[in-house]
Protein backbone atom coordinates (compact mmCIF):
# COMPACT_ATOMS: atom_id res chain seq x y z
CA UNK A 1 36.35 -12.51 -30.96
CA UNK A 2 37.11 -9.31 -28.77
CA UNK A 3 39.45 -9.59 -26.54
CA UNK A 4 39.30 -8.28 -22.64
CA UNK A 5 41.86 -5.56 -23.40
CA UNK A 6 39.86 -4.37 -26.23
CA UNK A 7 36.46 -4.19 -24.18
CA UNK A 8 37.65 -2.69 -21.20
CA UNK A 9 36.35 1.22 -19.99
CA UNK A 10 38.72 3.75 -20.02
CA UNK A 11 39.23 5.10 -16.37
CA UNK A 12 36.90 7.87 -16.55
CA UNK A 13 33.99 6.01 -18.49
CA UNK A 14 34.16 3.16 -15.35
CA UNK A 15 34.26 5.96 -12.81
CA UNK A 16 30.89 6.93 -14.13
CA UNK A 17 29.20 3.97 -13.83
CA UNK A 18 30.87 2.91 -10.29
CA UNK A 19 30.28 6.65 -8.78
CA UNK A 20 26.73 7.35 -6.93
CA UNK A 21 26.44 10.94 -7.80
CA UNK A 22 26.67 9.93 -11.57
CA UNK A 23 23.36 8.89 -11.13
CA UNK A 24 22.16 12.03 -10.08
CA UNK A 25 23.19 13.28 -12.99
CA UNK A 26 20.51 11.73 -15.42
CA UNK A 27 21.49 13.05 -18.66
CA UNK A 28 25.06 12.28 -18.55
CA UNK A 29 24.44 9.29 -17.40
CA UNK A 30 22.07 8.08 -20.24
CA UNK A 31 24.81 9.69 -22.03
CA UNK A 32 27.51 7.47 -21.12
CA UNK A 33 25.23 4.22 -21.48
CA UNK A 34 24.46 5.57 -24.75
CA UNK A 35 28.28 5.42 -26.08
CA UNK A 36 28.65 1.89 -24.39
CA UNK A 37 26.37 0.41 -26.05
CA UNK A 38 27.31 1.36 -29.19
CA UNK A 39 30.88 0.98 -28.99
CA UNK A 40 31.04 -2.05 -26.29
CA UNK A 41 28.07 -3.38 -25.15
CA UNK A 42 29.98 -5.87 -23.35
CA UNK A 43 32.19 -3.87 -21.28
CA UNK A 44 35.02 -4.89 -18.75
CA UNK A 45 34.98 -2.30 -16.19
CA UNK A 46 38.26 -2.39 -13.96
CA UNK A 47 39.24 -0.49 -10.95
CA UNK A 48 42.06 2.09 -11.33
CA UNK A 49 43.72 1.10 -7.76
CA UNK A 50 43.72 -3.09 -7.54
CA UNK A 51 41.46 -4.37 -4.80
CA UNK A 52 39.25 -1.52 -4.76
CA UNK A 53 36.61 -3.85 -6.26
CA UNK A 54 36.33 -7.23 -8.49
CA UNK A 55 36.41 -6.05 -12.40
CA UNK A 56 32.80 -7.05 -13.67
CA UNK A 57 31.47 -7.12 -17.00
CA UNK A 58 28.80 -3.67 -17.91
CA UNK A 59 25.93 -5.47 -19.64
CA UNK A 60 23.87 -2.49 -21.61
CA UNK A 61 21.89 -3.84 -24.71
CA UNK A 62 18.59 -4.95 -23.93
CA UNK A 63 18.59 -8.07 -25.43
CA UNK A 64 21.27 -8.94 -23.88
CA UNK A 65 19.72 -8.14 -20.36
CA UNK A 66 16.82 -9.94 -21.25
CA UNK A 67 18.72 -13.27 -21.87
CA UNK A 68 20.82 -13.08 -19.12
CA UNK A 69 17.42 -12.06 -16.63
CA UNK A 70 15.80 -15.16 -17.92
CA UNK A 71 18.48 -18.04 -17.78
CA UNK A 72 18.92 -18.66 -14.25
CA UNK A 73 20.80 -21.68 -14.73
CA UNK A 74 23.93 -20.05 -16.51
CA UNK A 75 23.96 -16.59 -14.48
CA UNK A 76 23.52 -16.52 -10.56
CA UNK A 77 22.25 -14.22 -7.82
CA UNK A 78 25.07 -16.11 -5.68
CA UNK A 79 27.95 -16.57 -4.61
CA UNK A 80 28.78 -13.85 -5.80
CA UNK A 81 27.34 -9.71 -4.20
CA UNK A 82 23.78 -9.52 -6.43
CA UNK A 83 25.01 -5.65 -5.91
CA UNK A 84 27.46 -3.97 -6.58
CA UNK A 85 30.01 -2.93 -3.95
CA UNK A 86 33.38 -2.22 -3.20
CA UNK A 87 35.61 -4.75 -1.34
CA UNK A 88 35.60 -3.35 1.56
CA UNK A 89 31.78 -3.60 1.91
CA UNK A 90 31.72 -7.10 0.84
CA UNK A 91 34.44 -8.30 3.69
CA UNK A 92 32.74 -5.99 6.25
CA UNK A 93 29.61 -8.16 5.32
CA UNK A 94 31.37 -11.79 5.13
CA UNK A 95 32.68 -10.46 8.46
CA UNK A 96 28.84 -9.46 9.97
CA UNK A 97 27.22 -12.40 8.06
CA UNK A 98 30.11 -15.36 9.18
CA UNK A 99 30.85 -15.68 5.29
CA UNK A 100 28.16 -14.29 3.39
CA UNK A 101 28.49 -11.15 0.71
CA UNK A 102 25.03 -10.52 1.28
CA UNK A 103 24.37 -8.14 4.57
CA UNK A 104 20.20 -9.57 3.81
CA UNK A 105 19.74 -13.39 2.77
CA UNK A 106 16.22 -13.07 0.55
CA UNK A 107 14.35 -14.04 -2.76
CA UNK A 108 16.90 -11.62 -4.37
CA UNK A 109 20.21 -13.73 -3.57
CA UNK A 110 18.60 -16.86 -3.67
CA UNK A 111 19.10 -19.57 -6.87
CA UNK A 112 17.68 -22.71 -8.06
CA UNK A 113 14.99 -24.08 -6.43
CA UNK A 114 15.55 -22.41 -3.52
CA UNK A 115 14.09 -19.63 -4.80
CA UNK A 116 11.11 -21.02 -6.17
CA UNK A 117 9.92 -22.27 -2.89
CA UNK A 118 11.09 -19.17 -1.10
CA UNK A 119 8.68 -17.17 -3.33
CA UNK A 120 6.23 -19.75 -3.84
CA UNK A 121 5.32 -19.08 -0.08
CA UNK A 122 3.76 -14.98 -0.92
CA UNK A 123 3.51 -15.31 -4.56
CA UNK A 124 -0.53 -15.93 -4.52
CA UNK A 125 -0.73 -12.87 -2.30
CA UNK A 126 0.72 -10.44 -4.72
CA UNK A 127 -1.65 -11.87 -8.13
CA UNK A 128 -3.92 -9.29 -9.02
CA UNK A 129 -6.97 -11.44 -7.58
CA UNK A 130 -5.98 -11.28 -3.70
CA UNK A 131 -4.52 -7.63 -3.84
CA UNK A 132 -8.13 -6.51 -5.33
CA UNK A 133 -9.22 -6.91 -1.62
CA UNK A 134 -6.99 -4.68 -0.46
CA UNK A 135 -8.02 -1.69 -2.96
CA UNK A 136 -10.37 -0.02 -0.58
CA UNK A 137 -7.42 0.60 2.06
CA UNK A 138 -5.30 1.77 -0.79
CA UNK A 139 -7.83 3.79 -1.98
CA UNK A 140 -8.54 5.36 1.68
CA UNK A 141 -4.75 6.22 2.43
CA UNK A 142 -4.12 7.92 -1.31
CA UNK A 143 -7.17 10.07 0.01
CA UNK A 144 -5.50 11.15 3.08
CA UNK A 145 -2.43 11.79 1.40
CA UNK A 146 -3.43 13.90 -1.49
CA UNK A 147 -5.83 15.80 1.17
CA UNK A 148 -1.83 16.19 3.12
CA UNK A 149 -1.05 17.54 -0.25
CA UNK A 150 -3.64 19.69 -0.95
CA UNK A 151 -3.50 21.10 2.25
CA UNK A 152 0.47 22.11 2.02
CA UNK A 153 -0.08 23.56 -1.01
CA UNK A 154 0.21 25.64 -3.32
CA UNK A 155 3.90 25.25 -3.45
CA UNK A 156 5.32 21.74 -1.86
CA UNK A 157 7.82 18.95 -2.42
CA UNK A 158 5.79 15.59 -3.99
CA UNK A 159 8.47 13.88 -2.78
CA UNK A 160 8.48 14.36 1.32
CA UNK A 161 4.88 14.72 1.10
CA UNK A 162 3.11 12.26 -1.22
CA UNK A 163 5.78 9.57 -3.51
CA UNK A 164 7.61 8.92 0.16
CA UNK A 165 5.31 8.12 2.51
CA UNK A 166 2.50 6.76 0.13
CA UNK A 167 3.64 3.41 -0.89
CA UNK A 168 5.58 3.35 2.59
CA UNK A 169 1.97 3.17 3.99
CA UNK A 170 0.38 0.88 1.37
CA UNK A 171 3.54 -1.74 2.55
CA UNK A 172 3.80 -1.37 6.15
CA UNK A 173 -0.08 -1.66 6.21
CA UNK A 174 0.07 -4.77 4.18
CA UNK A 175 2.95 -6.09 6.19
CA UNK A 176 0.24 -5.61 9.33
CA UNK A 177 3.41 -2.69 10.58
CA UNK A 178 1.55 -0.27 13.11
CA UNK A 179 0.89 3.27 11.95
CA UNK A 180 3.17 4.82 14.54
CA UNK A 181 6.04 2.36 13.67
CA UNK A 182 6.09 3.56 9.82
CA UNK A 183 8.81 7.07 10.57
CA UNK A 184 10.75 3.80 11.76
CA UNK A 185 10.70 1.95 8.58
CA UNK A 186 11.25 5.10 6.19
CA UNK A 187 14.06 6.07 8.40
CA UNK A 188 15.25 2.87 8.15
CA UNK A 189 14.60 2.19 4.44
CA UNK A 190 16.67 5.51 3.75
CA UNK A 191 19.63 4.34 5.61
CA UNK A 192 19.45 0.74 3.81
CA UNK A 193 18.84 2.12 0.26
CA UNK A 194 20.08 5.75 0.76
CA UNK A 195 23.67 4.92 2.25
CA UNK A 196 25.25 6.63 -0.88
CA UNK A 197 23.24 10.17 -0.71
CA UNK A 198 23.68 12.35 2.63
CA UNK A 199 20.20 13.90 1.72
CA UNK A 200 18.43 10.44 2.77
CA UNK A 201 21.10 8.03 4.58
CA UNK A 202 20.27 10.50 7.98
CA UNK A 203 23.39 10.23 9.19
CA UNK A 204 24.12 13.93 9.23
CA UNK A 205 27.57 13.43 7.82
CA UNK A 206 28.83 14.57 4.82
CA UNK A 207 31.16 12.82 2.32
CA UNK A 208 31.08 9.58 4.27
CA UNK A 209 33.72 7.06 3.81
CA UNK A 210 33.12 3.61 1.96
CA UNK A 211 33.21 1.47 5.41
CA UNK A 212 30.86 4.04 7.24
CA UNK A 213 28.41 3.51 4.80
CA UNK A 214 28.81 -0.13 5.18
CA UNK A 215 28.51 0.14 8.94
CA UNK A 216 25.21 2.63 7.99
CA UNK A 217 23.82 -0.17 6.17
CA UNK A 218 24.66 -3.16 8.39
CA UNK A 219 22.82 -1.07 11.25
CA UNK A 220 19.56 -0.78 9.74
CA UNK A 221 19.19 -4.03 8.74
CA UNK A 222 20.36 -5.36 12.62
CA UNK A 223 17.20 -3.03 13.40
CA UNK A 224 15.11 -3.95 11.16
CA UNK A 225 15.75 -7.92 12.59
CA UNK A 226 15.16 -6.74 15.89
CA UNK A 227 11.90 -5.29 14.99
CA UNK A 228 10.39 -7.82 12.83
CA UNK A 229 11.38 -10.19 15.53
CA UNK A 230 8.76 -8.79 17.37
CA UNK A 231 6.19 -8.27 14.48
CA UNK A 232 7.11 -12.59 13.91
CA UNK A 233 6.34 -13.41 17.80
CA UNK A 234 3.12 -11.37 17.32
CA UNK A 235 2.50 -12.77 14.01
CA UNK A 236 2.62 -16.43 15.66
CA UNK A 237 0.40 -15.90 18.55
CA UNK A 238 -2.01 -14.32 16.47
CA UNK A 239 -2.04 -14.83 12.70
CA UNK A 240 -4.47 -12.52 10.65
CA UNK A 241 -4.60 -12.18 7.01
CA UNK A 242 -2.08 -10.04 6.07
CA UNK A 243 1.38 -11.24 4.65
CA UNK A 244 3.27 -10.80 7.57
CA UNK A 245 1.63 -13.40 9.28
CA UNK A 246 2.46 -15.89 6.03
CA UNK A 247 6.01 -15.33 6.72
CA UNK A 248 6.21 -15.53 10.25
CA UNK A 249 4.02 -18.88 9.72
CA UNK A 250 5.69 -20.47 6.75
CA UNK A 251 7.77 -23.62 6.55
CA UNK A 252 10.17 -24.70 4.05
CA UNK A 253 10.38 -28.47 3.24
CA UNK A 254 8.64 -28.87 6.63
CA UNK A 255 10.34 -26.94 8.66
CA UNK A 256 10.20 -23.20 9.70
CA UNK A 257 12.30 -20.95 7.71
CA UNK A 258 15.28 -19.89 9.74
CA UNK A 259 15.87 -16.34 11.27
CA UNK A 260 18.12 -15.18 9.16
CA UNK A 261 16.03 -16.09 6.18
CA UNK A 262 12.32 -14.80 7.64
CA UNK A 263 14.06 -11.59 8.40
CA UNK A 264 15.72 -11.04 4.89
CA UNK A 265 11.85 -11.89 3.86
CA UNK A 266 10.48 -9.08 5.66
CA UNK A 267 13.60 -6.68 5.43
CA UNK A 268 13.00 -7.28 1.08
CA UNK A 269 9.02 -6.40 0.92
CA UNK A 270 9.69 -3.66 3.65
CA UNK A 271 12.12 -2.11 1.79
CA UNK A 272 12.15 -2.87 -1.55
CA UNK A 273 8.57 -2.11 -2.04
CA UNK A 274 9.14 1.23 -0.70
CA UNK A 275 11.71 2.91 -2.19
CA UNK A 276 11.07 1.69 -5.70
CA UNK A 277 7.02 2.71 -5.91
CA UNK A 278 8.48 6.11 -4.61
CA UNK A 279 10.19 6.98 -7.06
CA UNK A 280 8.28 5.82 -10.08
CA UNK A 281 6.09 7.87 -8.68
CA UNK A 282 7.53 10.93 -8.38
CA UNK A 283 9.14 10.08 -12.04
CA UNK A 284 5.43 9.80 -13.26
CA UNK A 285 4.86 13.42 -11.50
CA UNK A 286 7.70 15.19 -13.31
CA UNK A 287 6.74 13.74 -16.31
CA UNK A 288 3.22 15.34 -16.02
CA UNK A 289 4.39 18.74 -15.06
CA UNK A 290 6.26 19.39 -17.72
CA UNK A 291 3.56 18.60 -19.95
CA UNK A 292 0.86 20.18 -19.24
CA UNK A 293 -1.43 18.62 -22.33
CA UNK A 294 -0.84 15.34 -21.28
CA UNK A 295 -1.95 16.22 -17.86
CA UNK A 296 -4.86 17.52 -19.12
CA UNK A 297 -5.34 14.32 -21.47
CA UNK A 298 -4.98 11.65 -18.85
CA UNK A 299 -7.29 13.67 -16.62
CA UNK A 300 -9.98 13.97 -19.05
CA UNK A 301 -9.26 10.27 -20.11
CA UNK A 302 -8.91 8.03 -17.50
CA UNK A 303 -7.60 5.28 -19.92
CA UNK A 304 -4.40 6.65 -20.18
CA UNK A 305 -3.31 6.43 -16.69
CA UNK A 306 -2.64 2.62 -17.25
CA UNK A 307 0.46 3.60 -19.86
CA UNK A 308 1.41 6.53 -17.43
CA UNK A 309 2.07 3.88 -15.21
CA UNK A 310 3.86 1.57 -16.85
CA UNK A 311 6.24 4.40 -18.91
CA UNK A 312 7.07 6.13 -15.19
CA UNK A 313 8.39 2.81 -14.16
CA UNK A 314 10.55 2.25 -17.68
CA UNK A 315 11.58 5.76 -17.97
CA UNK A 316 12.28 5.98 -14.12
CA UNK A 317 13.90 2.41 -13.64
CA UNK A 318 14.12 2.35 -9.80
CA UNK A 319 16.29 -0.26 -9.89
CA UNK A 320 19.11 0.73 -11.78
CA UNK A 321 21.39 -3.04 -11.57
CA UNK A 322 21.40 -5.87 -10.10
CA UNK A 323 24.61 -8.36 -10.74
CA UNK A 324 25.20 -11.56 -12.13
CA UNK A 325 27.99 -14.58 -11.61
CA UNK A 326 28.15 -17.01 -14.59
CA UNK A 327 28.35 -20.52 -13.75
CA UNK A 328 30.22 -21.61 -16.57
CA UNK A 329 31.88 -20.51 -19.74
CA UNK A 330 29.45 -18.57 -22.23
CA UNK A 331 29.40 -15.90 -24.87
CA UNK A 332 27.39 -12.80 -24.92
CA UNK A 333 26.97 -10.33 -28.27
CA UNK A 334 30.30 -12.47 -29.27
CA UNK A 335 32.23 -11.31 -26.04
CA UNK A 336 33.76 -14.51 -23.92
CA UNK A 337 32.27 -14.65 -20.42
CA UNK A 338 34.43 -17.00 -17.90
CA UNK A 339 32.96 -19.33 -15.61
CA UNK A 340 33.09 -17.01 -11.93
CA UNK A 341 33.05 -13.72 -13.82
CA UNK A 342 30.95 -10.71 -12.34
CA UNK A 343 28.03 -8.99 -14.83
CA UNK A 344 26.61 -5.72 -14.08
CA UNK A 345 23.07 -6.09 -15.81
CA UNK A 346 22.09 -1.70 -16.13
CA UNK A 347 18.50 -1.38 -16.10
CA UNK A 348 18.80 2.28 -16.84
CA UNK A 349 20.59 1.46 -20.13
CA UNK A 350 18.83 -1.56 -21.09
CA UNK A 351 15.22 0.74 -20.67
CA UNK A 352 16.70 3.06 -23.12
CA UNK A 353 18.38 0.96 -25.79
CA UNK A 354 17.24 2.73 -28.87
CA UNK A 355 17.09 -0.97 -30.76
CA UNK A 356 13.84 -1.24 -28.48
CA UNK A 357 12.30 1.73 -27.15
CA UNK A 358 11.85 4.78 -30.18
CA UNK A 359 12.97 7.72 -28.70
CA UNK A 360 13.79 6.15 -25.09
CA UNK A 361 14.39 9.12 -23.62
CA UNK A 362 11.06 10.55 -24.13
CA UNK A 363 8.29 10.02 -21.71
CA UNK A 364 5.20 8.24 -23.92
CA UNK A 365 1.90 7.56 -21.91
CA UNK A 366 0.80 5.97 -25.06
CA UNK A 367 3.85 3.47 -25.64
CA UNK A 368 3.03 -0.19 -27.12
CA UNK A 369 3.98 -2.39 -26.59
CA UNK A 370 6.79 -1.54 -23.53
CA UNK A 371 8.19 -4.44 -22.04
CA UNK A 372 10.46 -2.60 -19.97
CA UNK A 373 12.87 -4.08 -17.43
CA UNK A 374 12.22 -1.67 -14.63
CA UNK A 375 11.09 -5.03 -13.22
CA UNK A 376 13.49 -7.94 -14.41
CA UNK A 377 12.36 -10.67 -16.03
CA UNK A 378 12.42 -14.42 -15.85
CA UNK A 379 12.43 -16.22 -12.23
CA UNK A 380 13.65 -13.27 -10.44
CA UNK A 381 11.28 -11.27 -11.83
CA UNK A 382 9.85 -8.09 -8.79
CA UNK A 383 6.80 -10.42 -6.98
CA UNK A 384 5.64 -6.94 -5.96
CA UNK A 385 5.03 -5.44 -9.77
CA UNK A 386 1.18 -5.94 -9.75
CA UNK A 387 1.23 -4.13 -6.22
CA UNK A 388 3.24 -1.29 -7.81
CA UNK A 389 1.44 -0.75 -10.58
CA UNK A 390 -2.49 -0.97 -8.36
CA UNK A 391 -1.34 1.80 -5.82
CA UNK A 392 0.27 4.07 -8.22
CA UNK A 393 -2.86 3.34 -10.36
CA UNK A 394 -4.71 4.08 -7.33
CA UNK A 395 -3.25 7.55 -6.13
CA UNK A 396 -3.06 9.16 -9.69
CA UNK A 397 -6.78 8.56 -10.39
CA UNK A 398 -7.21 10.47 -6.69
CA UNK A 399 -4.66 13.14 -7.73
CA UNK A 400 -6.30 13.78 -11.17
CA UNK A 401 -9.76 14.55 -9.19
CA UNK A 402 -8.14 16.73 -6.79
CA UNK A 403 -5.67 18.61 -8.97
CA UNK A 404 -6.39 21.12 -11.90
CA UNK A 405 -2.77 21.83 -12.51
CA UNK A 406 0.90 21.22 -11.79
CA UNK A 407 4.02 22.89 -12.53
CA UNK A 408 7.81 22.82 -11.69
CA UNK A 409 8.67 25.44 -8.87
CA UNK A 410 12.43 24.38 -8.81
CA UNK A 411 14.52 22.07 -9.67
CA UNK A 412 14.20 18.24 -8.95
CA UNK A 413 17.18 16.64 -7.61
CA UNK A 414 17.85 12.89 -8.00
CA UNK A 415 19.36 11.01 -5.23
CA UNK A 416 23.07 9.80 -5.24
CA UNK A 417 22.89 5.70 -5.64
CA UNK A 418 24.43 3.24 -7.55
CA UNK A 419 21.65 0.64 -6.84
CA UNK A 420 18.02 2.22 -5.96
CA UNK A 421 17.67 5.49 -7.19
CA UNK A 422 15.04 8.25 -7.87
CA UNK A 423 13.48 11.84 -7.45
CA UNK A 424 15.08 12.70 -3.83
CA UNK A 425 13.22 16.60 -4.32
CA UNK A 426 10.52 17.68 -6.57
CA UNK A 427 9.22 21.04 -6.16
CA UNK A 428 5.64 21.73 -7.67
CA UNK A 429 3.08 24.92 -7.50
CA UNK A 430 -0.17 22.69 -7.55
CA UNK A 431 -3.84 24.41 -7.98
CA UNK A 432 -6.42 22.32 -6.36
CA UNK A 433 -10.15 22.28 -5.97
């Protein structure tokens, strides 16, 4: 049996996976999750400087991932940050939150049956059979923005003008959010999810310190509250059919869900099915212009886009961890796990574990079977996957009609985040018709 001082990172190796602009560096990156999970799988990662943060195991074999996703009971969203942060975040939010890690109480820091009734309450309007009714409004605003597109060309950024505000439209329509009111949401989506990267945080500040980020953060979610509060009262007085109105109408056990709780509802689809649709998105774009023949493939064969799809999201892997506290003694890949420890459960290395994926690092529209983890698995599992996967389906079959060809005209840039990352630039020379 290993022992901790045997599985523990050396300095530099933790830095890397603690440090935001590590993930902007893909390559090295995959790199250093590559020599982990060969040589440790189960890793302690420890801060240089004590207090800095709690030492938490690196989980990075996807097995391993897998079982851990899927047994709820042993390894919890709570008490415990179900992100990582430093220390100083997590008091800063105890402080905000009167004791909580979390700055947002949702589905995502939820357990137990808790959870299950929490997402019980929008499950049935994220199955494939309700969202098919809203295909004709996805269908209308992936028009407008490839005719955007189209009409900024040649040369533009996919990312500021299509993968951004696309599924930031699809949501806030869904979420009955007023056209006008949606530079207010991406604004504030940025600050939640884009605290680490200067680029998208809008702060204007460079190089901001650890507890300015965290005061970033708790902002935009204290406006986010305040807004939905009005979008609930509305919501109330006049339910229509959109999921907004399920939330602001829903009762738990009888009783209406509490502030805190409808506003971490809204603040999680608002958000979370922004940022991550972007930028499998824009991962799916790169992918097709730097290959021109398989852009020309899935455009001649409209089959095709369905694995397009599904390998931007795997090879992409918006969300890059999420953490786990175990509940009790346990063992993983022969590595003792104490009862309160911290797990860091890497997406990003788990979607390209060699054991699983051939050639992970390649980008294969005609992959089978891929049972990524871009979308976690078990009861936590993303409730807005089937949404994800209609509107990219949606705007790719409307950029293959408009588009004969793409290609690079600079470099893409990823964004600087631990947590939510992505394409934050992506140049392209586009020829339309």
């Amino acid at each position: 049996m290993a022992t901790v001082a045997d599985n523990t990172l050396d300095a530099a190796t933790a830095r890397m996976v603690i440090e935001p602009k590590s993930y902007a560096r893909w390559d090295g990156l995959l790199d250093t999750f590559d020599h982990v999970r060969q040589t440790m799988p189960v890793a302690r990662v420890t801060p240089a400087q004590d207090g800095v943060f709690d030492p938490f195991w690196l989980i990075t074999r996807y097995d391993d991932v897998m079982r851990i996703s899927k047994d709820n009971a042993t390894f919890l969203n709570h008490p415990r940050s179900v992100v990582f942060s430093l220390t100083e975040g997590i008091e800063f939010a105890k402080h905000l939150t009167g004791g909580s890690p979390h700055m947002v109480a949702s589905l995502v820091t939820f357990d137990g049956p808790i959870h299950m009734k929490y997402r019980k309450l929008t499950q049935e309007w994220f199955m494939p059979k309700n969202l098919r009714q809203t295909e004709d409004e996805i269908r209308k605003l992936a028009h407008r923005t490839v005719d955007r597109l189209v009409a900024a060309g040649p040369d533009v950024d996919f990312v500021t003008q299509v993968s951004a505000p696309y599924p930031l439209h699809v949501v806030m329509q869904i979420m009955g959010v007023p056209e006008e009111d949606e530079p207010r949401m991406l604004m504030l989506t940025q600050q939640l999810f884009g605290g680490q990267d200067d680029d998208l945080n809008q702060s204007g500040l460079k190089d901001l310190p650890p507890e300015a980020i965290t005061q970033l953060v708790a902002g935009a979610v204290a406006d986010f509250e305040q807004y939905f509060a009005g979008i609930t009262a509305q919501k109330r007085a006049a339910p229509t059919s959109d999921v907004a109105s399920i939330i602001a109408n829903a009762t738990i056990d009888g009783e209406p869900l509490n502030d805190r709780d409808m506003m971490g509802y809204f603040i999680i689809l608002a958000a979370a099915g922004h940022d991550t649709t972007s930028a499998s998105t824009a991962g799916a774009m790169l992918a097709l212009a730097r290959d021109p023949e398989q852009f020309a493939r899935v455009k001649a064969d409209r089959s095709l886009l369905a694995g397009i799809v599904e390998e931007a999201i795997r090879w992409t892997t918006p969300v890059q961890h999420f953490m786990r506290t175990a509940a009790c003694d346990t063992e993983i890949s022969g590595q003792k796990i104490a009862a309160g420890d911290w797990l860091m459960l890497s997406y990003i290395a788990a979607n390209h574990d060699p054991a699983q994926f051939e050639n992970p690092r390649k980008f294969d529209a005609a992959r089978s079977p891929n049972r990524h983890l871009a979308f976690g698995a078990g009861a936590h599992q993303c409730l807005g996957l089937h949404l994800a996967r209609l509107e990219m389906r949606i705007l790719f079959e409307v950029l293959l009609d408009r588009l004969d060809s793409i290609e690079l005209a600079g470099e893409p840039l990823r964004s600087n985040s631990t947590f939510v990352g992505g394409l934050k630039t992506l140049p392209l020379r586009i020829k339309a018709h």
